[in-house]
Protein backbone atom coordinates (compact mmCIF):
# COMPACT_ATOMS: atom_id res chain seq x y z
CA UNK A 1 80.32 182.55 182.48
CA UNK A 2 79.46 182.07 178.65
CA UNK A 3 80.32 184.07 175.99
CA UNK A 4 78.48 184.26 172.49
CA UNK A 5 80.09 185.28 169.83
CA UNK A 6 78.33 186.48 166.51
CA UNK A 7 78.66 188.58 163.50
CA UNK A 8 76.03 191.82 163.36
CA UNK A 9 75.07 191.61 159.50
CA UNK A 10 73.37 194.93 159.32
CA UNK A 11 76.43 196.50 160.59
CA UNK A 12 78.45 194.89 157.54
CA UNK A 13 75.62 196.38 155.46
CA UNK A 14 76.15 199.80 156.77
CA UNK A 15 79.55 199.86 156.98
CA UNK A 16 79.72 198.77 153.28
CA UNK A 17 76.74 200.97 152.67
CA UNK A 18 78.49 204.27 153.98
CA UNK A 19 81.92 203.81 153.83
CA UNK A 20 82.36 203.17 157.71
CA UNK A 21 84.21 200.64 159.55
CA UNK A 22 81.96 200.12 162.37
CA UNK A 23 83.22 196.75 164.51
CA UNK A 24 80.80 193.69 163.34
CA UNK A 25 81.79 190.98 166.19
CA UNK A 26 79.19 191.00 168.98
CA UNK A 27 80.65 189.14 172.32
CA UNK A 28 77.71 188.95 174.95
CA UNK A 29 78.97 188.17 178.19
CA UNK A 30 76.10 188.24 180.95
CA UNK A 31 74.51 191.74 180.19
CA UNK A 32 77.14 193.30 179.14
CA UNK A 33 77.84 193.89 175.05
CA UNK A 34 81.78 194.03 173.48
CA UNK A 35 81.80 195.44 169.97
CA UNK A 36 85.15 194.59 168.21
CA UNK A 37 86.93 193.90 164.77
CA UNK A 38 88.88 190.62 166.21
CA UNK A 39 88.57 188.15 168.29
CA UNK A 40 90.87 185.36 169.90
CA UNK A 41 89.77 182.56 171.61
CA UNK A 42 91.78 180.80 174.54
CA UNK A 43 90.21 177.26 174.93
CA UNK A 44 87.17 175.18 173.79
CA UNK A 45 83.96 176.60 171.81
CA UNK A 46 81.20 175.37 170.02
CA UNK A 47 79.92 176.74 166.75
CA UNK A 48 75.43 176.76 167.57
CA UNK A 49 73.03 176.95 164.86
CA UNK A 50 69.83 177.46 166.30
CA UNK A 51 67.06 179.01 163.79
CA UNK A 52 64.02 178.03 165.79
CA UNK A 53 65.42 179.66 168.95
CA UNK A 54 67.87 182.87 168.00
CA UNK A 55 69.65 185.15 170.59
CA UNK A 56 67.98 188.08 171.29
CA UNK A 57 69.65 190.26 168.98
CA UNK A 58 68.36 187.86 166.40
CA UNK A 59 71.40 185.89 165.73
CA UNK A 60 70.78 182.22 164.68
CA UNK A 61 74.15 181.43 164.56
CA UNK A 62 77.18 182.05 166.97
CA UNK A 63 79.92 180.40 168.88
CA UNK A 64 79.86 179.74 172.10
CA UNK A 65 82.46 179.56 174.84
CA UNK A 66 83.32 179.61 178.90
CA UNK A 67 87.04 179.99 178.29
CA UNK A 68 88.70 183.52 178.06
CA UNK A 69 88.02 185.42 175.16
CA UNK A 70 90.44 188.47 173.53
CA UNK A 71 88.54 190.99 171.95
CA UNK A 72 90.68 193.75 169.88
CA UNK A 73 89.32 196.60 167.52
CA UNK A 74 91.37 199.68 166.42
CA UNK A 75 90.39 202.06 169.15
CA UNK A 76 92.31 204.31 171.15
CA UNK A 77 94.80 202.62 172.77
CA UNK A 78 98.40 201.46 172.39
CA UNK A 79 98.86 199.51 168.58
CA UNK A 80 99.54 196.13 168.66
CA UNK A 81 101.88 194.61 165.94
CA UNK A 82 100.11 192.38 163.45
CA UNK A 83 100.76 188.72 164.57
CA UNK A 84 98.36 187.36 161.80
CA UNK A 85 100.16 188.71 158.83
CA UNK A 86 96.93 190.30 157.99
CA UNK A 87 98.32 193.85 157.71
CA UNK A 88 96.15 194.91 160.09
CA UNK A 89 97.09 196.98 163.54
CA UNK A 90 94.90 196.65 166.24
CA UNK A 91 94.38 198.39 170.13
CA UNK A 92 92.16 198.33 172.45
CA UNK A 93 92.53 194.59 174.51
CA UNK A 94 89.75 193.26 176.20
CA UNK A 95 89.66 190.46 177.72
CA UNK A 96 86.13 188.78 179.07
């Protein structure tokens, strides 16, 4: 099944806007939506730009993928230790 992958940019306005840290990363698998604050991709993907024919959401660009993809936010959920050196601490696996 695909995946698509893109960034919600009124969420980064809110967030920024109110103080929030709502998770930004859209993956659309089938029907079904995954909100999250990382993601991890396990195989080949393709980056689309496509302004004359967006997603549905709106999105005109995204990355696109059939392999597995590893979505993490900071959720309840056992803490994972930063592998990225990022700082950041993040629960919550899912894995489409």
């Amino acid at each position: 099944m695909i995946k698509r992958i893109h960034i919600n940019q009124h969420i980064i306005r809110s967030n920024s806007k109110n103080g929030e840290r709502e998770p930004v990363i859209t993956v659309k698998s089938g029907k079904q939506n995954v909100y999250c604050d990382r993601v991890i991709l396990d195989g080949l993907a393709e980056i689309v730009y496509s302004p004359d024919k967006p997603l549905s959401c709106g999105a005109k660009v995204w990355i696109e993928t059939s392999e597995v993809v590893e979505c993490w936010d900071r959720v309840e959920g056992e803490v994972v230790p930063d592998e990225y050196g990022d700082g950041a601490d993040f629960t919550n696996r899912r894995v489409l």
